[in-house]
Protein backbone atom coordinates (compact mmCIF):
# COMPACT_ATOMS: atom_id res chain seq x y z
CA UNK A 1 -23.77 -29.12 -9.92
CA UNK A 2 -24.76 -25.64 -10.71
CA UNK A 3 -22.51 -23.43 -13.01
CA UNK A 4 -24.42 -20.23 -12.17
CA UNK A 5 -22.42 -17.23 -11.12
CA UNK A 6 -22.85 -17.26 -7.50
CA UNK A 7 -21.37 -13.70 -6.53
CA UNK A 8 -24.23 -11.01 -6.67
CA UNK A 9 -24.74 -8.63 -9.47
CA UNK A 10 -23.74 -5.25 -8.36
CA UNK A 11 -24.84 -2.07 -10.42
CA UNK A 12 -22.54 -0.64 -12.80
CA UNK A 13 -20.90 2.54 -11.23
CA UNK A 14 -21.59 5.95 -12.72
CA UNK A 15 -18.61 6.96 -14.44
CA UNK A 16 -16.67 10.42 -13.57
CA UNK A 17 -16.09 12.87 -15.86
CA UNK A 18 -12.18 13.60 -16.61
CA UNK A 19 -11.39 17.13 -15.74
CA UNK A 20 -7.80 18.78 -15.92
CA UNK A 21 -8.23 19.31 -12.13
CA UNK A 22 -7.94 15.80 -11.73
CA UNK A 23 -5.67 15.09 -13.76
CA UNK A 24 -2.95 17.43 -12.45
CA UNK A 25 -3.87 16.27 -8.59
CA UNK A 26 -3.33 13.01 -10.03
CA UNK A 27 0.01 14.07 -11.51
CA UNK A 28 0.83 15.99 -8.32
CA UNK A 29 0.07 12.90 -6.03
CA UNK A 30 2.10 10.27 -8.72
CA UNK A 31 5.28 13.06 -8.87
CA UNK A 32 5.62 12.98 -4.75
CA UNK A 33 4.81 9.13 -4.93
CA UNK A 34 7.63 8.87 -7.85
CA UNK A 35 10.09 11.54 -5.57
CA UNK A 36 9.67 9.68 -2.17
CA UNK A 37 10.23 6.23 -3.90
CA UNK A 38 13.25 7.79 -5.71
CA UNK A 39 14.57 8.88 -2.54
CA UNK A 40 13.76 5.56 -1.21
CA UNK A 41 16.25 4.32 -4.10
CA UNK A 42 18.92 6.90 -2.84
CA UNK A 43 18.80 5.68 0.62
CA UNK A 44 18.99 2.22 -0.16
CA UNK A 45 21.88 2.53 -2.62
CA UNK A 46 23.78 4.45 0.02
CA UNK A 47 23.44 1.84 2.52
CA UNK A 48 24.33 -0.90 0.17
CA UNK A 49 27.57 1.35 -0.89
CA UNK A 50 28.58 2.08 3.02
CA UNK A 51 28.38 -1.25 3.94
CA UNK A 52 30.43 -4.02 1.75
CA UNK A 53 29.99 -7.66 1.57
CA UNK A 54 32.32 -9.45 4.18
CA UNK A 55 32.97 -12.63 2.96
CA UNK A 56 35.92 -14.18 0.92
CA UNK A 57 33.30 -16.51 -0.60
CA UNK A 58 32.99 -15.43 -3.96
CA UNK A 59 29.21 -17.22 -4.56
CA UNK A 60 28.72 -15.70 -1.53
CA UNK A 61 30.06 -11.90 -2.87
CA UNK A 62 28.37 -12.64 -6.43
CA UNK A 63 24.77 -13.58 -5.09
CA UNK A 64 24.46 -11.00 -2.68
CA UNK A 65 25.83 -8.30 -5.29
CA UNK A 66 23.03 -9.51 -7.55
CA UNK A 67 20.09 -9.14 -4.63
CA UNK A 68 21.46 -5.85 -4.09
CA UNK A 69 21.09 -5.27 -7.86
CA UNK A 70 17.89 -6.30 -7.94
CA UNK A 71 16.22 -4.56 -4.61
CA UNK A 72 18.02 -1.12 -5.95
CA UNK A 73 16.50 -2.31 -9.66
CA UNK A 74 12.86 -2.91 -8.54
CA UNK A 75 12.56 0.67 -6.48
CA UNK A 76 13.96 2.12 -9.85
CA UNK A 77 11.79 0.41 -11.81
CA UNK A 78 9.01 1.68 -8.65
CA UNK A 79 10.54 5.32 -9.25
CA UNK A 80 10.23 5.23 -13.15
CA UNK A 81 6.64 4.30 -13.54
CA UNK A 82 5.32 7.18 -11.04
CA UNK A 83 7.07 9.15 -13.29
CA UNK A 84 6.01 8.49 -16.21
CA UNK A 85 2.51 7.90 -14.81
CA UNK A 86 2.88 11.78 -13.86
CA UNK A 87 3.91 13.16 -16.75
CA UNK A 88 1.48 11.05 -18.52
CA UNK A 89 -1.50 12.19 -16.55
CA UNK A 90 -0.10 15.96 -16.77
CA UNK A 91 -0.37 15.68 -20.91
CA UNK A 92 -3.40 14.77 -20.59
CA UNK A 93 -4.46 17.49 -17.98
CA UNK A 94 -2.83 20.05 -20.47
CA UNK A 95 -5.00 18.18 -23.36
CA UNK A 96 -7.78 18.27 -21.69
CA UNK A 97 -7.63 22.05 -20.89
CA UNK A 98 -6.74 23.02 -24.33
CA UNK A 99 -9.67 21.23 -25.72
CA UNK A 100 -11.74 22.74 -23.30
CA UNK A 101 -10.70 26.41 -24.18
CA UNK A 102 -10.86 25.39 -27.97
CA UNK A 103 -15.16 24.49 -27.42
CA UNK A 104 -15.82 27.66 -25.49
CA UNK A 105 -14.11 29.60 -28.04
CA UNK A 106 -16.18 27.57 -31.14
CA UNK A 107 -19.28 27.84 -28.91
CA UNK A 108 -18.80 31.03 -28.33
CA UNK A 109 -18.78 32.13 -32.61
């Protein structure tokens, strides 16, 4: 048998440049990802609240009161991370620009 690597060799894509544009429609498109999943959570926590468990079960009551937990956990969890991925992409938009106005200025002496 034949250990080769038998997927093909593709050529190594040109890398893009990081601009502030991109970085703040990046932070743009993650903050309305990050706002529609939080509203997501909103919806889902309302529904859970409007409707109670029915049952006089309590392993019943206690396991579906911990998937509730959890499905209102993970779009949190969802919500939190486009945030941060926002914010974090809007410093670095901001950094970006700065050190861009900071080299035209020492190019410029």
């Amino acid at each position: 048998m034949n250990d080769q690597n038998l997927t093909p060799q593709t050529d190594a894509k040109e890398q893009m440049a990081t601009s502030p544009l991109r970085c703040f429609t990046g932070a743009v498109i993650s903050g309305g990802m990050g706002f529609a999943v939080y509203s997501l959570m909103i919806a889902i926590a309302t529904n859970f609240a409007t409707k109670p468990i029915h049952s006089i079960n309590p392993l019943v009551v206690k396991i579906s009161s911990a998937v509730r937990t959890l499905v209102v956990g993970v779009v949190a969890l969802g919500s939190v991370i486009f945030a941060i991925v926002a914010i974090g992409l809007l410093a670095l938009g901001v950094q970006l620009l700065i050190q861009q106005l900071t080299k035209e200025k020492s190019s410029e002496n």
